[in-house]
Protein backbone atom coordinates (compact mmCIF):
# COMPACT_ATOMS: atom_id res chain seq x y z
CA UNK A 1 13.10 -26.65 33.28
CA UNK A 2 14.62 -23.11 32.81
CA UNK A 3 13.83 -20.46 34.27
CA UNK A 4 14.13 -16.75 33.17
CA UNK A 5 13.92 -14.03 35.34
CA UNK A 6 11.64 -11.33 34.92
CA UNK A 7 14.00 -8.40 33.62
CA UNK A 8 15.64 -10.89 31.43
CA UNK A 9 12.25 -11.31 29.84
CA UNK A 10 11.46 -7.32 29.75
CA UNK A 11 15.30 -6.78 28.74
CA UNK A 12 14.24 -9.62 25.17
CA UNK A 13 11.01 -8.19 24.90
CA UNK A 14 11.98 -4.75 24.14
CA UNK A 15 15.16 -5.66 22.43
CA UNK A 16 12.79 -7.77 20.07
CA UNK A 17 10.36 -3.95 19.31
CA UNK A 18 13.55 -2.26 18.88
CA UNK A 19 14.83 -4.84 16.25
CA UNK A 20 10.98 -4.69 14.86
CA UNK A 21 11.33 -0.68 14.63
CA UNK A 22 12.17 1.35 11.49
CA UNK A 23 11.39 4.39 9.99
CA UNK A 24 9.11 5.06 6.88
CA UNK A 25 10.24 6.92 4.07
CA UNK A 26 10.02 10.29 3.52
CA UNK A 27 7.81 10.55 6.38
CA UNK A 28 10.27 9.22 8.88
CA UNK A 29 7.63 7.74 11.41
CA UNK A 30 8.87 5.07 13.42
CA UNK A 31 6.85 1.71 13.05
CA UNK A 32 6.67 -1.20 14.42
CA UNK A 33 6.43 -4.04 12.59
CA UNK A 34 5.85 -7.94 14.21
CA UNK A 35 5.50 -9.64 11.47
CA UNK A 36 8.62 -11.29 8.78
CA UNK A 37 7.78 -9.26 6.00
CA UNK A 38 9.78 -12.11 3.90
CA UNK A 39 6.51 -13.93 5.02
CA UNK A 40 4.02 -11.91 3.82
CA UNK A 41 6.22 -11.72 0.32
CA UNK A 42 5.38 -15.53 0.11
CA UNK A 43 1.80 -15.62 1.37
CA UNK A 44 0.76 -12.50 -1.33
CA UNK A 45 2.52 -14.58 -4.13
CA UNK A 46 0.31 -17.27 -3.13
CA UNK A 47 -2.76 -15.51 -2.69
CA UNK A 48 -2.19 -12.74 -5.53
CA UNK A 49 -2.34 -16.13 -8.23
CA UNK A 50 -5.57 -17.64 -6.50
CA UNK A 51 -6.84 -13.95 -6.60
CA UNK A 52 -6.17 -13.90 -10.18
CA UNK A 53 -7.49 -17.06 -10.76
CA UNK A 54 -11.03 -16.46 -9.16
CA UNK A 55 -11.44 -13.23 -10.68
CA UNK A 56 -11.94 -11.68 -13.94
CA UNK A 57 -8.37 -10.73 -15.11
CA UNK A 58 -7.95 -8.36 -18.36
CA UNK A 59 -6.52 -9.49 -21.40
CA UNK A 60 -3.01 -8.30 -21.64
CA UNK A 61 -3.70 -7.16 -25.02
CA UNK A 62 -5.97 -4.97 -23.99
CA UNK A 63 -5.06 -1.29 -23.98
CA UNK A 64 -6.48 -0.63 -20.64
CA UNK A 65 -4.75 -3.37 -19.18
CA UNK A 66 -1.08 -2.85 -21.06
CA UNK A 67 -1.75 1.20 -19.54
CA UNK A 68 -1.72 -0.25 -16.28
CA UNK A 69 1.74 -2.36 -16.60
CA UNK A 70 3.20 0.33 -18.32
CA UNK A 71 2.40 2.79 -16.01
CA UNK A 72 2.73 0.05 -12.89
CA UNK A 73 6.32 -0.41 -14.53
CA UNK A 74 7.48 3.22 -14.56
CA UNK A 75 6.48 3.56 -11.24
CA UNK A 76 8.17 0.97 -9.52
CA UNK A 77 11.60 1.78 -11.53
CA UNK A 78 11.01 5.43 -9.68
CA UNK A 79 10.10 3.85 -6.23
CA UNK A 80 13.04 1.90 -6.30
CA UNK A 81 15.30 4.51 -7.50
CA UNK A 82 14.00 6.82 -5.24
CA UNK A 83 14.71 4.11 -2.45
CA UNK A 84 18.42 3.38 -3.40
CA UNK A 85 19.15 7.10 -3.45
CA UNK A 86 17.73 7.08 0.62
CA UNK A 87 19.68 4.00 1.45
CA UNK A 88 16.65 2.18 1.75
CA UNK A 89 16.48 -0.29 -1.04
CA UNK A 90 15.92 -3.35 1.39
CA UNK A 91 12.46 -2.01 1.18
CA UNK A 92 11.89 -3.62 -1.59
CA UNK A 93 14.31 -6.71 -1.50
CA UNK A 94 12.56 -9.73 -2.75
CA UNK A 95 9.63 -7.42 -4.53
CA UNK A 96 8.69 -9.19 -8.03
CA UNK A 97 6.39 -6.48 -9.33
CA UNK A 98 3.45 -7.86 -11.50
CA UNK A 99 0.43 -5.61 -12.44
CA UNK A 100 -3.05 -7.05 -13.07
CA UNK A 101 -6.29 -5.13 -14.68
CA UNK A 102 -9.75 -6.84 -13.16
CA UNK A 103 -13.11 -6.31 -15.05
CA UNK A 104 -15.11 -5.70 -11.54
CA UNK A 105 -16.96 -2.08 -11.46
CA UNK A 106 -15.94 -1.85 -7.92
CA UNK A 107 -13.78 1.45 -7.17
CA UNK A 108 -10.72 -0.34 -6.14
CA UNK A 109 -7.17 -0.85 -6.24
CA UNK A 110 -4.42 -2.32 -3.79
CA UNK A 111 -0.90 -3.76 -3.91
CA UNK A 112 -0.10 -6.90 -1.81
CA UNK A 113 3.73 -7.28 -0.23
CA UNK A 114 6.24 -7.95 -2.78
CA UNK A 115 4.88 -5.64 -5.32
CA UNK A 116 1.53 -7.54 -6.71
CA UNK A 117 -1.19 -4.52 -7.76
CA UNK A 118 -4.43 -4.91 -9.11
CA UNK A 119 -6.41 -2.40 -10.22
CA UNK A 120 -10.55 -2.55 -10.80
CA UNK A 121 -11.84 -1.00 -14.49
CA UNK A 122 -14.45 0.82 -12.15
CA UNK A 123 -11.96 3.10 -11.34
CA UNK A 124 -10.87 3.82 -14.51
CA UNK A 125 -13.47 6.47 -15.23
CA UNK A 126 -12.41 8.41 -12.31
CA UNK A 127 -8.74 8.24 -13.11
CA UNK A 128 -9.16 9.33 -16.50
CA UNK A 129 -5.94 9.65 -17.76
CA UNK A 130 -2.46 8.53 -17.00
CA UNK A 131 -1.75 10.77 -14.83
CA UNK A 132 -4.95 10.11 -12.87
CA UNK A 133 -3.76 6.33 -12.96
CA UNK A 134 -0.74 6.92 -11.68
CA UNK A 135 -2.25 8.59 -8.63
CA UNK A 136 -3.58 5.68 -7.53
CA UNK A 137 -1.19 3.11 -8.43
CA UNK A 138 1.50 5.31 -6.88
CA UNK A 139 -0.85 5.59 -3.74
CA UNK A 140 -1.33 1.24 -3.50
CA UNK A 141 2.75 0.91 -4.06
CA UNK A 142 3.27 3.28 -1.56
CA UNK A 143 1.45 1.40 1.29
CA UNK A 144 3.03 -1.60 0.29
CA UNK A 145 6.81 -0.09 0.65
CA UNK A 146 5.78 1.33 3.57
CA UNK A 147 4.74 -1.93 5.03
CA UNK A 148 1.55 -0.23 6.43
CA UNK A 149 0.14 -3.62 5.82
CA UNK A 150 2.44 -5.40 7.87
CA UNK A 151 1.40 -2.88 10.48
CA UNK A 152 -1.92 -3.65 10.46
CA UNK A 153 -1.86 -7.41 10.58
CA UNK A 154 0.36 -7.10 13.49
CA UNK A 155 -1.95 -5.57 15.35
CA UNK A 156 -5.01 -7.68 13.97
CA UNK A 157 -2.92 -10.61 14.71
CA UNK A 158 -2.39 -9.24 18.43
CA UNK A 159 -5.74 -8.17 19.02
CA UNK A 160 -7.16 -11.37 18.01
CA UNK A 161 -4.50 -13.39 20.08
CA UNK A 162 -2.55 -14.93 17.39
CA UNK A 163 0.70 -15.75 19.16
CA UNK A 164 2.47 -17.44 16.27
CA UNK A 165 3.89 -16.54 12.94
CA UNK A 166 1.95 -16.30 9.27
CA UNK A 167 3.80 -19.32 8.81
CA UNK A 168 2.41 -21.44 11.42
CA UNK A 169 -0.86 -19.68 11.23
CA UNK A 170 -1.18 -20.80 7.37
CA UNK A 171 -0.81 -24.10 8.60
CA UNK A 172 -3.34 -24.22 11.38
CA UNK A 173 -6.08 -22.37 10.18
CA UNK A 174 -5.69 -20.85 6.54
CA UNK A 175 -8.78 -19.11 6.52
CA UNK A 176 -8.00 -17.07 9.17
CA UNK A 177 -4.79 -16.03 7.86
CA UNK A 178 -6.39 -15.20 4.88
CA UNK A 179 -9.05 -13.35 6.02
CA UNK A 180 -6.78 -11.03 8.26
CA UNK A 181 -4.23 -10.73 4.99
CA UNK A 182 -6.70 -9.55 3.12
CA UNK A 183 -8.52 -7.10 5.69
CA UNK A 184 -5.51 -5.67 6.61
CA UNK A 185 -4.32 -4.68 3.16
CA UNK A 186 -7.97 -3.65 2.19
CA UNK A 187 -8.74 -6.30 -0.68
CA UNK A 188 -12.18 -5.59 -1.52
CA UNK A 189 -12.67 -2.93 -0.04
CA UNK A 190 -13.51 0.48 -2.10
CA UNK A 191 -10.59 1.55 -3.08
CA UNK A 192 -8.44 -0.74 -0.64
CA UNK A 193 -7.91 2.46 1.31
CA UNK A 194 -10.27 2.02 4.49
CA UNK A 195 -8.11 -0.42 5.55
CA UNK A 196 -5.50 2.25 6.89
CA UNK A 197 -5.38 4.84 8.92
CA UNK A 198 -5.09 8.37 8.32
CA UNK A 199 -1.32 8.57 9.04
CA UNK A 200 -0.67 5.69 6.54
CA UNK A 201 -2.59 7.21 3.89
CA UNK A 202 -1.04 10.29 4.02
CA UNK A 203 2.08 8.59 3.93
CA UNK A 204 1.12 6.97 1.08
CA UNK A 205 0.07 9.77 -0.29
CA UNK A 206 3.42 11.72 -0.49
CA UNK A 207 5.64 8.76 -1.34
CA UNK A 208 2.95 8.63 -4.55
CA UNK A 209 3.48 11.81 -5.23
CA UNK A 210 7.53 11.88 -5.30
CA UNK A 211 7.56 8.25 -7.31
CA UNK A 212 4.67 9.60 -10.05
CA UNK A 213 7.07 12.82 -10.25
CA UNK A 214 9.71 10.68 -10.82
CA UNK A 215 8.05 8.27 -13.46
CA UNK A 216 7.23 11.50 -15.26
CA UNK A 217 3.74 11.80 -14.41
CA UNK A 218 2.81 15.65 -13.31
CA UNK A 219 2.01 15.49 -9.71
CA UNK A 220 -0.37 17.89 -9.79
CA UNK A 221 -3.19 15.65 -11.10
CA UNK A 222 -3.33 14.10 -7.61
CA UNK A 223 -6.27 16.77 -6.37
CA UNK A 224 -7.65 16.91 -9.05
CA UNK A 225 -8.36 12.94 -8.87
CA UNK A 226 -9.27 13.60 -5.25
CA UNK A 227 -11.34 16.26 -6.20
CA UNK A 228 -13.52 13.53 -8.62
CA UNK A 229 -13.56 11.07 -5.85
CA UNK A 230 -14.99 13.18 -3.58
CA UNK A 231 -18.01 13.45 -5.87
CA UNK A 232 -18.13 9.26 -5.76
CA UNK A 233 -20.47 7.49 -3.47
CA UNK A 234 -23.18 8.98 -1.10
CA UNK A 235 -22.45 10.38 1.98
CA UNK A 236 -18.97 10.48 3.99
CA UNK A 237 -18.28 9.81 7.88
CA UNK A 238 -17.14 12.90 9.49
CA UNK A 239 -13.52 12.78 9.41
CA UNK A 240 -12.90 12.44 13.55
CA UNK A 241 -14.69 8.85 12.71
CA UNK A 242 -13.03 7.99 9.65
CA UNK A 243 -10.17 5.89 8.86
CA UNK A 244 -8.36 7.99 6.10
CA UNK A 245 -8.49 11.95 5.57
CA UNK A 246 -11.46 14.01 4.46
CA UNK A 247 -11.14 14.39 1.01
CA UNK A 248 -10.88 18.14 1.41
CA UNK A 249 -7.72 17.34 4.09
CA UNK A 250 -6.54 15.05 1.89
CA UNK A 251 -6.47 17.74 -1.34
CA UNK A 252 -4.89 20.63 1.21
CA UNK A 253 -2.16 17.48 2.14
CA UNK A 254 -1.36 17.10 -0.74
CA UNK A 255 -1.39 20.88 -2.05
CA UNK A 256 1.07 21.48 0.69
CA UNK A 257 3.52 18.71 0.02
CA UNK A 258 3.60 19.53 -3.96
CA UNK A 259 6.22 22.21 -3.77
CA UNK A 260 8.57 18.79 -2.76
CA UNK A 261 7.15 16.61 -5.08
CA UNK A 262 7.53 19.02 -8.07
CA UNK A 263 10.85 18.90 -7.09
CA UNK A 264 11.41 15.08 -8.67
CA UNK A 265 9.49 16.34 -11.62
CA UNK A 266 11.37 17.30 -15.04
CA UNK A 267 8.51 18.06 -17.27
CA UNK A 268 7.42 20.97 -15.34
CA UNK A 269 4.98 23.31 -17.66
């Protein structure tokens, strides 16, 4: 039997965080992140196709649903320009972007690891144009490059007592591994985004606004989408007890980040 002594433990144990540690884009923040994210990549391609399966996917020759891969497509060119320019292109190493429309009224949209987005038709109305689209779909992409996902199953995985990889977890009980995949990245949820907190989605919210800029979409739609959402639903949690920004924070946010953002943007008018 081998035995380790205690600083050699603490001296692995924080050499391990500091190997888990890197820095968001854009924002910079240093996270922390437990979890292989090559992983997750193969558990979302597994559960994005039984998704797809059990749900109500649009026809692809649908306009609506040929808006949202064109638009889904544009996007991730910019996010992954945007990334090699930074040096950060392993961000998205082993991505295989694929963009889904779902006939579900629910107001909802959310990427998976590796680049798989759906978005629900009940939030087409609000989105009303391209633009509007874009919004969102930048917003889900976002959190996915960002790995704010991988942040939060980390920690549900910790709380919970899960000392063991996705891997191993898939094998041993499936059900929980799904259940905390798809809590953590907000699948079902309305709009996927009450599954982060209000760091990540401000985060998310800037690297939207720099890769619709980029894709050509006018960044400036972003309140204005906000603005319509806020009007959604009945009434909101203060924001001291809520999980994402006030939705008048979240327009002032984003009002004082555009100045940047209109900076990626070549069809200013």
């Amino acid at each position: 039997m081998i035995l380790f002594d205690k600083r050699v433990i603490v001296l692995l144990t924080l050499t391990f965080i500091i190997l888990s540690c890197s820095k968001v884009p854009i924002s910079g923040r240093k996270q922390l992140n437990l979890i292989s994210e090559a992983e997750l990549i193969q558990m979302s391609f597994a559960q994005y196709s039984e998704f797809l399966q059990e749900n109500n996917s649009v026809s692809g020759t649908d306009e609506r649903a040929r808006t949202v891969v064109e638009i889904g497509n544009r996007l991730a060119n910019a996010a992954t320009e945007f990334l090699k320019s930074k040096g950060a292109s392993k961000r998205v190493e082993g991505f295989e972007w694929e963009f889904h429309l779902v006939d579900d009224p629910l107001v909802n949209a959310w990427c998976m690891p590796g680049g798989k987005v759906v978005v629900y038709t009940g939030i087409m109305d609000i989105t009303q144009n391209d633009a509007g689209l874009a919004v969102v779909m930048g917003h889900e992409i976002s959190h996915a490059i960002a790995r704010h996902g991988n942040e939060r199953m980390s920690h549900a995985m910790t709380a919970q007592g899960v000392g063991m990889t996705v891997d191993v977890l898939m094998g041993q009980d499936p059900g929980l591994a799904r259940d905390i995949f798809f809590q953590s990245y907000g699948i079902g949820s309305q709009l996927g985004m009450l599954a982060y907190s209000r760091t990540q989605e401000s985060e998310a919210d800037k690297m939207g606004l720099v890769f619709m800029a980029m894709a050509g979409y006018d960044p400036r739609e972003a309140p204005k989408f906000w603005k319509r959402m806020s009007n959604v639903g009945g009434e909101k949690l203060p924001e001291i007890l809520s999980t994402h920004p006030s939705d008048e924070t979240r327009m002032q946010d984003l009002e004082a980040f555009m100045p940047e953002a209109l900076k990626y943007y070549s069809d200013q008018k």
